[in-house]
Protein backbone atom coordinates (compact mmCIF):
# COMPACT_ATOMS: atom_id res chain seq x y z
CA UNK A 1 -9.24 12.46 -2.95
CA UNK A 2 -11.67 13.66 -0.32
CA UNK A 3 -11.32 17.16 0.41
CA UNK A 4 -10.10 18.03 4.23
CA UNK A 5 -12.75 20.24 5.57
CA UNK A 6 -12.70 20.85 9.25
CA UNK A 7 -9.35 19.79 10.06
CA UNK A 8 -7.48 21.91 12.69
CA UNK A 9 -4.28 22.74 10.97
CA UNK A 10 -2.42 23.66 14.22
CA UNK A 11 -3.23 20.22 16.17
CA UNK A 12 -1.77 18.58 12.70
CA UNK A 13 1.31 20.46 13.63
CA UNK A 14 1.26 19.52 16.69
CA UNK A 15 1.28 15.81 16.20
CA UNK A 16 3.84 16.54 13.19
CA UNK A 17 6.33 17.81 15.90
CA UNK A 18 5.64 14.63 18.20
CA UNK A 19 6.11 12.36 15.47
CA UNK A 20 9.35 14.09 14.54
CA UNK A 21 10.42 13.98 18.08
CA UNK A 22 10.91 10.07 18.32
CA UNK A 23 14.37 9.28 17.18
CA UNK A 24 14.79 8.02 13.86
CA UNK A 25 15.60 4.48 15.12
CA UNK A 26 13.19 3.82 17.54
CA UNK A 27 10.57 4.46 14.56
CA UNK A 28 12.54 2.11 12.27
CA UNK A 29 11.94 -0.60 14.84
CA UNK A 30 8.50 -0.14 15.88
CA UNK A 31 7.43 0.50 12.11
CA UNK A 32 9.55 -2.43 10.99
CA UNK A 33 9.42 -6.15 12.90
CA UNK A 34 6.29 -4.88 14.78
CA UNK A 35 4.33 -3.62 12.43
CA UNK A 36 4.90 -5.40 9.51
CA UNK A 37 4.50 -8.97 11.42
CA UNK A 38 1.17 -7.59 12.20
CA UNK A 39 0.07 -6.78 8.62
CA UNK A 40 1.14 -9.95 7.25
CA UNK A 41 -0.50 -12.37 9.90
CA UNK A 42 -3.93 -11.31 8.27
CA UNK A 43 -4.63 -14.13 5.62
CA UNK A 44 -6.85 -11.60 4.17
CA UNK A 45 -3.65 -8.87 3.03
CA UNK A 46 -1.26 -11.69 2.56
CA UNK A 47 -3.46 -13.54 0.22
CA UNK A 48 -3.90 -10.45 -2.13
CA UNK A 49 0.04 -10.48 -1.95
CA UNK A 50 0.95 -14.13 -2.70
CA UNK A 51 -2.10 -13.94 -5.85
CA UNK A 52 -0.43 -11.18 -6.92
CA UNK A 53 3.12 -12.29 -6.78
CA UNK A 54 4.16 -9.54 -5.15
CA UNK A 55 4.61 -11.26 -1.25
CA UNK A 56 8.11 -11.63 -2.73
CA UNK A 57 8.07 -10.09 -5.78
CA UNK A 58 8.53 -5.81 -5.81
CA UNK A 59 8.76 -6.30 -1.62
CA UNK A 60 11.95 -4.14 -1.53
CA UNK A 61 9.75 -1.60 -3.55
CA UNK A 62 6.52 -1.95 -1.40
CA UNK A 63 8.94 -1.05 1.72
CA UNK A 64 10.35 2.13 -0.32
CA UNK A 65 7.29 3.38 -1.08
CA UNK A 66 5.80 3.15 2.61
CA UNK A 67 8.97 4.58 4.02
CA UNK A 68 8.80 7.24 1.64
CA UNK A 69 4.95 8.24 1.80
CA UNK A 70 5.52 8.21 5.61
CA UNK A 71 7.95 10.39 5.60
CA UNK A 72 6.33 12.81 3.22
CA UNK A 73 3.53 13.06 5.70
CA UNK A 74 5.40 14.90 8.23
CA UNK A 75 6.51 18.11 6.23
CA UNK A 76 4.77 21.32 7.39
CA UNK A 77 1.80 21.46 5.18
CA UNK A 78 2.03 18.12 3.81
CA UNK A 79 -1.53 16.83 4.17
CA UNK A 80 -2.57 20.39 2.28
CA UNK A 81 -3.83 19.69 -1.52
CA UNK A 82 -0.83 19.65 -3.65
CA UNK A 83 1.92 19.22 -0.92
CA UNK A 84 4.01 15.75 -1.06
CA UNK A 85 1.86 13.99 1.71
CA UNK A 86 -1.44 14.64 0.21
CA UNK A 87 0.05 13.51 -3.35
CA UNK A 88 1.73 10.42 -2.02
CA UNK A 89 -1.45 9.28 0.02
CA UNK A 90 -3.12 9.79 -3.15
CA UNK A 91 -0.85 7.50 -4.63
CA UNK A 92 -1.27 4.90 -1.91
CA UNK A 93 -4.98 4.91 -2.80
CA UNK A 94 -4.52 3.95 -6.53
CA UNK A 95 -1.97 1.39 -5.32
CA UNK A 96 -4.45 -0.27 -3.42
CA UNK A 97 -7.44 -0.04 -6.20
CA UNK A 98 -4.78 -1.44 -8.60
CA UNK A 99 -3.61 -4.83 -5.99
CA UNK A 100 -7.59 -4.90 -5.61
CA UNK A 101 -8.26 -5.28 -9.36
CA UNK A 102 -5.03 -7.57 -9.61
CA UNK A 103 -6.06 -9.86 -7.17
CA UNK A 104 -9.45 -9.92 -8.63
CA UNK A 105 -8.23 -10.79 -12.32
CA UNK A 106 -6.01 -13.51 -10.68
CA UNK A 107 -8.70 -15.24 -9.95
CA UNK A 108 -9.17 -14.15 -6.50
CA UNK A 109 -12.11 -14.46 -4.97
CA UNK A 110 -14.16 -12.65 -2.13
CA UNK A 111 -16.32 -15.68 -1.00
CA UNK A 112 -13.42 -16.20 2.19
CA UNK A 113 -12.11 -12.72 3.14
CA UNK A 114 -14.48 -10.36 1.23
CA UNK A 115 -13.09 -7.63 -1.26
CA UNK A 116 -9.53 -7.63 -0.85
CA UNK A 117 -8.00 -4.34 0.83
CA UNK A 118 -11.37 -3.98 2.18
CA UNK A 119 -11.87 -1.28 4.85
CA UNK A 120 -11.25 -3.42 8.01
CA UNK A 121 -8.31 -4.33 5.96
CA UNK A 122 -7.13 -0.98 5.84
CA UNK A 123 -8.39 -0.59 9.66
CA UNK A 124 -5.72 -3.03 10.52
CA UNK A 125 -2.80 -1.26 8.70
CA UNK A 126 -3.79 1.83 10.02
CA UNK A 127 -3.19 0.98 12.96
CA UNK A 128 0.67 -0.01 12.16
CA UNK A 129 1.03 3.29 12.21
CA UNK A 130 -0.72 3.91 15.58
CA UNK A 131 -1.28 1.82 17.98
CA UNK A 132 1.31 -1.21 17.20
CA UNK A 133 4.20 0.65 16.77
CA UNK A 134 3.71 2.70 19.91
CA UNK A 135 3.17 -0.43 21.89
CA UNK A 136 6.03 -2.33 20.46
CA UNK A 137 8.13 0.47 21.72
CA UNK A 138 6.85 0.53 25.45
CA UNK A 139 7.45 -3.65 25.34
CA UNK A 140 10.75 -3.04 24.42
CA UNK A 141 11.48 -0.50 27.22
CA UNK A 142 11.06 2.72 25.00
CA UNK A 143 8.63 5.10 26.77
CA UNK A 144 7.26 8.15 24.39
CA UNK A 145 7.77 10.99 26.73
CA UNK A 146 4.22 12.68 25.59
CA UNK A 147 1.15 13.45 27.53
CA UNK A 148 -2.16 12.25 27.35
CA UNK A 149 -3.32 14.76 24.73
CA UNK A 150 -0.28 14.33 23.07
CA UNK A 151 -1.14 10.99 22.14
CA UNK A 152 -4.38 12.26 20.84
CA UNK A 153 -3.26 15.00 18.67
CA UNK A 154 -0.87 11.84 17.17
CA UNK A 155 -4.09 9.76 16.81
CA UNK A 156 -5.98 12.78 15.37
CA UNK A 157 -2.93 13.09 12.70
CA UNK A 158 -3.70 9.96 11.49
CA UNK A 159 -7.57 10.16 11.91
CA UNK A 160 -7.12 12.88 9.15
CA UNK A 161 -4.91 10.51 7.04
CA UNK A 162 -7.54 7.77 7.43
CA UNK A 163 -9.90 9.91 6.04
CA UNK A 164 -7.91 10.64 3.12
CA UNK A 165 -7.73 6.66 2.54
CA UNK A 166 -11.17 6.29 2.29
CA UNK A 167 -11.40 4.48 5.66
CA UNK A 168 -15.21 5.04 6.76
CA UNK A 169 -15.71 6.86 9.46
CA UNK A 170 -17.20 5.00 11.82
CA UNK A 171 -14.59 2.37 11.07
CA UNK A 172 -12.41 4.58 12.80
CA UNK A 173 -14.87 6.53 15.34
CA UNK A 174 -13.59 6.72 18.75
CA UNK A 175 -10.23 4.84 18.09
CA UNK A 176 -8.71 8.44 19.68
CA UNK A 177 -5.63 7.18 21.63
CA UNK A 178 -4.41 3.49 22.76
CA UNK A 179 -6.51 2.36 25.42
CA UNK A 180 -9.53 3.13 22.73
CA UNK A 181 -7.85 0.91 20.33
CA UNK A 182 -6.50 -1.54 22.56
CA UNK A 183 -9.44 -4.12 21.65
CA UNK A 184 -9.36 -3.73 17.64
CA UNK A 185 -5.52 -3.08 17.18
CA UNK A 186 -4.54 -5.80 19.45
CA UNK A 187 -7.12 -8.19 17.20
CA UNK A 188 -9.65 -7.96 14.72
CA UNK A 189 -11.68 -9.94 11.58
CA UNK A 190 -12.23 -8.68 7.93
CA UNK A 191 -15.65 -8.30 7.47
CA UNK A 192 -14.95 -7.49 3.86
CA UNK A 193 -16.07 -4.41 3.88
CA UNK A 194 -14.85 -2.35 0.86
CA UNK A 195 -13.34 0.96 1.60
């Protein structure tokens, strides 16, 4: 794992306390129909899936596992090296380098969407944790009462997190709040670009 250097602890907690802020159920929704539709509708993640066998296969398990890494990331301290969030993004990592290598000895190919879980790839489920979810919630009538710099600090949260997924930097330079990601997270291409 990458080592966090330069990241402003407090602004983490900030965003922490945000996040945490948003009931329970609101999150459920936006995280669930919203951003899972959105994952899915890339031929380029649903392909590694249905090569795989696990589209169908292990999805109740695939769900667990995301619920339960997201919810280690909010602890105090989580992101720190040895705290649960740190250790389950970890984990997330080696899941993807293991569906990679399955889909590859499958007899998946890269000549139509490029490595699989590539880093656009990874862009795009990134922001099911950002910008989807918080825009499914204003469609359905939920505002999030936070500021401008509010929003930030959320986006700067998961910045750090991106990091720690091995999502290139300037993959993810200047995507800071929702208007800057309004033109990738509302559409964008693998370029199969491995992360």
């Amino acid at each position: 794992m990458p080592a966090l250097v330069g990241v402003d602890w407090e602004r983490m907690d900030r965003s922490r306390r945000i996040y945490l802020a948003i009931p329970v159920l609101a999150h459920s929704v936006a995280l669930g129909p919203g951003s899972l539709s959105n994952t899915y509708a890339s031929p380029a993640i649903s392909s590694v899936l249905v090569r795989t066998g696990r589209l169908v296969d292990g999805a109740l398990r695939r769900l667990t596992d995301t619920r339960n890494w997201s919810y280690h990331l909010y602890f105090r301290d989580a992101l720190q090296p040895g705290h649960g969030g740190f250790e389950h993004t970890g984990m997330v990592r080696a899941m993807h380098a293991y569906s990679r290598a399955q889909h590859l000895s499958h007899g998946g190919g890269t000549d139509e969407y490029g490595t699989p879980i590539n880093a656009i790839d990874m862009l795009r489920t990134w922001f099911d944790f950002t910008y989807v979810p918080y825009r499914g919630l204003q469609k359905m009538g939920y505002e999030l009462s936070v500021s401008v710099e509010e929003v930030r600090d959320v986006y700067y949260f998961w910045q750090t997190i991106g990091g720690l997924l091995r999502i290139p930097d300037d993959v993810r330079s200047g995507l800071d709040d929702h208007e800057s990601s309004e033109q990738m997270g509302a559409g964008h291409r693998s370029s199969g670009r491995e992360a």
